[in-house]
C-alpha atoms as a PDB file:
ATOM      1  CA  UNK A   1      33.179  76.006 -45.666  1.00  0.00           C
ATOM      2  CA  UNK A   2      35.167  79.550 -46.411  1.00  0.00           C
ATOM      3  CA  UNK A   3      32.704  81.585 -45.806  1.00  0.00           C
ATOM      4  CA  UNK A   4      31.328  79.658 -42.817  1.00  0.00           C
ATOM      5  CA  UNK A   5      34.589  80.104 -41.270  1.00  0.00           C
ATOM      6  CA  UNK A   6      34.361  83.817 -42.511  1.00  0.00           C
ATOM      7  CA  UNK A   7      31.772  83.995 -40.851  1.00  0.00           C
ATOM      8  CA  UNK A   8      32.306  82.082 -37.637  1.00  0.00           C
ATOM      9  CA  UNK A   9      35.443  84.812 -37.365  1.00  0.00           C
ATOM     10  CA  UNK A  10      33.663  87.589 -38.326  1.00  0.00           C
ATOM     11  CA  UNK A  11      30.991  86.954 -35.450  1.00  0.00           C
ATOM     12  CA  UNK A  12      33.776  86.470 -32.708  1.00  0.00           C
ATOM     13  CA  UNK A  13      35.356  89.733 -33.885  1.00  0.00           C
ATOM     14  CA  UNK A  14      31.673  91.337 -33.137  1.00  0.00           C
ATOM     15  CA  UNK A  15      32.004  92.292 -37.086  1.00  0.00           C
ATOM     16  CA  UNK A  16      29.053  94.275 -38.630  1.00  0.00           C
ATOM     17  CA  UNK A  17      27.184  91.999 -41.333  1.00  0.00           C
ATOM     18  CA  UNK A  18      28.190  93.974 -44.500  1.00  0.00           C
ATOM     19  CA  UNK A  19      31.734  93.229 -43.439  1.00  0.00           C
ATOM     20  CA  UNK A  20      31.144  89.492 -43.272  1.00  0.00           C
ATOM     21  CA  UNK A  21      29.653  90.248 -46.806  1.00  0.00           C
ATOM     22  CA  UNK A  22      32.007  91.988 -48.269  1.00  0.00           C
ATOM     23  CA  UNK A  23      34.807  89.424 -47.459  1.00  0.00           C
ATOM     24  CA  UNK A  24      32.596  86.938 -48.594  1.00  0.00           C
ATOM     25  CA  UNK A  25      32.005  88.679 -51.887  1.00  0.00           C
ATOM     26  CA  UNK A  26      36.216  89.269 -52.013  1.00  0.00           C
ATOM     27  CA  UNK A  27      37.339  86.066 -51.740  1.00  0.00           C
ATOM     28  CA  UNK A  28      34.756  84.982 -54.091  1.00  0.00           C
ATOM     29  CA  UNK A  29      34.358  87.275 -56.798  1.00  0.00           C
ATOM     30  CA  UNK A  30      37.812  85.718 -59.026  1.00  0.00           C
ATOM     31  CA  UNK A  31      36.496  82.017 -58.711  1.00  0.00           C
ATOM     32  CA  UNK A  32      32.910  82.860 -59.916  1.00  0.00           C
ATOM     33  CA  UNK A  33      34.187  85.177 -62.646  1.00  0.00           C
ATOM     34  CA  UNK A  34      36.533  82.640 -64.288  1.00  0.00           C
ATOM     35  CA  UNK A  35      33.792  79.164 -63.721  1.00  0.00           C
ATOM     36  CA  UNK A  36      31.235  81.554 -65.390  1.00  0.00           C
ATOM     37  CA  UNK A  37      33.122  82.445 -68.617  1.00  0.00           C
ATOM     38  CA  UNK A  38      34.349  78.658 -68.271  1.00  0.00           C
ATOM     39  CA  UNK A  39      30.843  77.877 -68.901  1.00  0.00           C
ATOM     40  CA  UNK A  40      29.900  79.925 -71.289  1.00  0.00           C
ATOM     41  CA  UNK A  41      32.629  78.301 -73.440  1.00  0.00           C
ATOM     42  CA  UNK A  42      31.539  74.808 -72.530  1.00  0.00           C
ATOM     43  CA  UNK A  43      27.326  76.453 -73.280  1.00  0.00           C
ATOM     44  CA  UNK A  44      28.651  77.627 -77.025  1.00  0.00           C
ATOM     45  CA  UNK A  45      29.720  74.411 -77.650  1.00  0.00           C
ATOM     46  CA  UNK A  46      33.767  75.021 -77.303  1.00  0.00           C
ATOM     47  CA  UNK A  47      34.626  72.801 -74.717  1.00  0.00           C
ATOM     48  CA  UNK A  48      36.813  70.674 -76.566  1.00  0.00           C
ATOM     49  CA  UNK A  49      39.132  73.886 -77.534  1.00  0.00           C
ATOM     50  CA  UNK A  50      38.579  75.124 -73.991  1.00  0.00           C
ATOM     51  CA  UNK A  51      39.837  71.273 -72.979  1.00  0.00           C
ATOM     52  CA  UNK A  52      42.845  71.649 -75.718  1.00  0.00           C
ATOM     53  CA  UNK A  53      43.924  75.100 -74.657  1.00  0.00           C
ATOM     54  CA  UNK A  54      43.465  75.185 -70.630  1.00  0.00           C
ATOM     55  CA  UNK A  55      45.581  72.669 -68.585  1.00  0.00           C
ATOM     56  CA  UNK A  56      43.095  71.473 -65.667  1.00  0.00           C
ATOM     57  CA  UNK A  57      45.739  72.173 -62.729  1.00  0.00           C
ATOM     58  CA  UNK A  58      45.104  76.389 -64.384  1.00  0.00           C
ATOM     59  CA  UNK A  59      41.025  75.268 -64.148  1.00  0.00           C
ATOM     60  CA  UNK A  60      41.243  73.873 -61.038  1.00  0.00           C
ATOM     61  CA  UNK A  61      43.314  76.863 -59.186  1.00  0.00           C
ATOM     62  CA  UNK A  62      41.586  79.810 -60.877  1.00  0.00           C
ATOM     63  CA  UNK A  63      38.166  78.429 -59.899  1.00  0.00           C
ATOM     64  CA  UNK A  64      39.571  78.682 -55.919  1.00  0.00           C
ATOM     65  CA  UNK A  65      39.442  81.006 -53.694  1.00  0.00           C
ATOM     66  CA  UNK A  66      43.413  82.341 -53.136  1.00  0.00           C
ATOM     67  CA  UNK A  67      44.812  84.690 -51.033  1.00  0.00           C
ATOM     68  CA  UNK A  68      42.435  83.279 -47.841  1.00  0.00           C
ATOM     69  CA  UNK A  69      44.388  84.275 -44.528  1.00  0.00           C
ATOM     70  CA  UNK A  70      41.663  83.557 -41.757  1.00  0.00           C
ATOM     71  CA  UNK A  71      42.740  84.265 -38.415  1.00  0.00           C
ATOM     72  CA  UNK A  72      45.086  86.828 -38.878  1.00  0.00           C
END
């Protein structure tokens, strides 16, 4: 939904593609960083020290987008 609505705004604003893109890769880049080395701890077998060490409200808000201010 982010990125359609990145997109929806980026087409209003007559915004070149690699613009749109480069948003898009932006606001995503943190959440895919930190759910890949999430699981590559689950993958080693570590999830249960990944479970004992990381509260899930920390899981939950570093595998979100942040910092999204659409419209402005």
């Amino acid at each position: 939904m982010l990125t359609g609505e990145l997109a929806g705004i980026a087409a209003a604003r007559g915004a070149p593609a690699a613009s749109y893109l480069r948003d898009c890769r932006r606001l995503l880049r943190r959440p895919f960083l930190v759910s890949s080395a999430f699981r590559a701890i689950i993958a080693s077998g570590h999830a249960g020290l990944l479970a004992a060490l990381v509260p899930g409200r920390f899981l939950f808000h570093a595998t979100r987008p942040s910092g999204l201010k659409l419209g402005a």
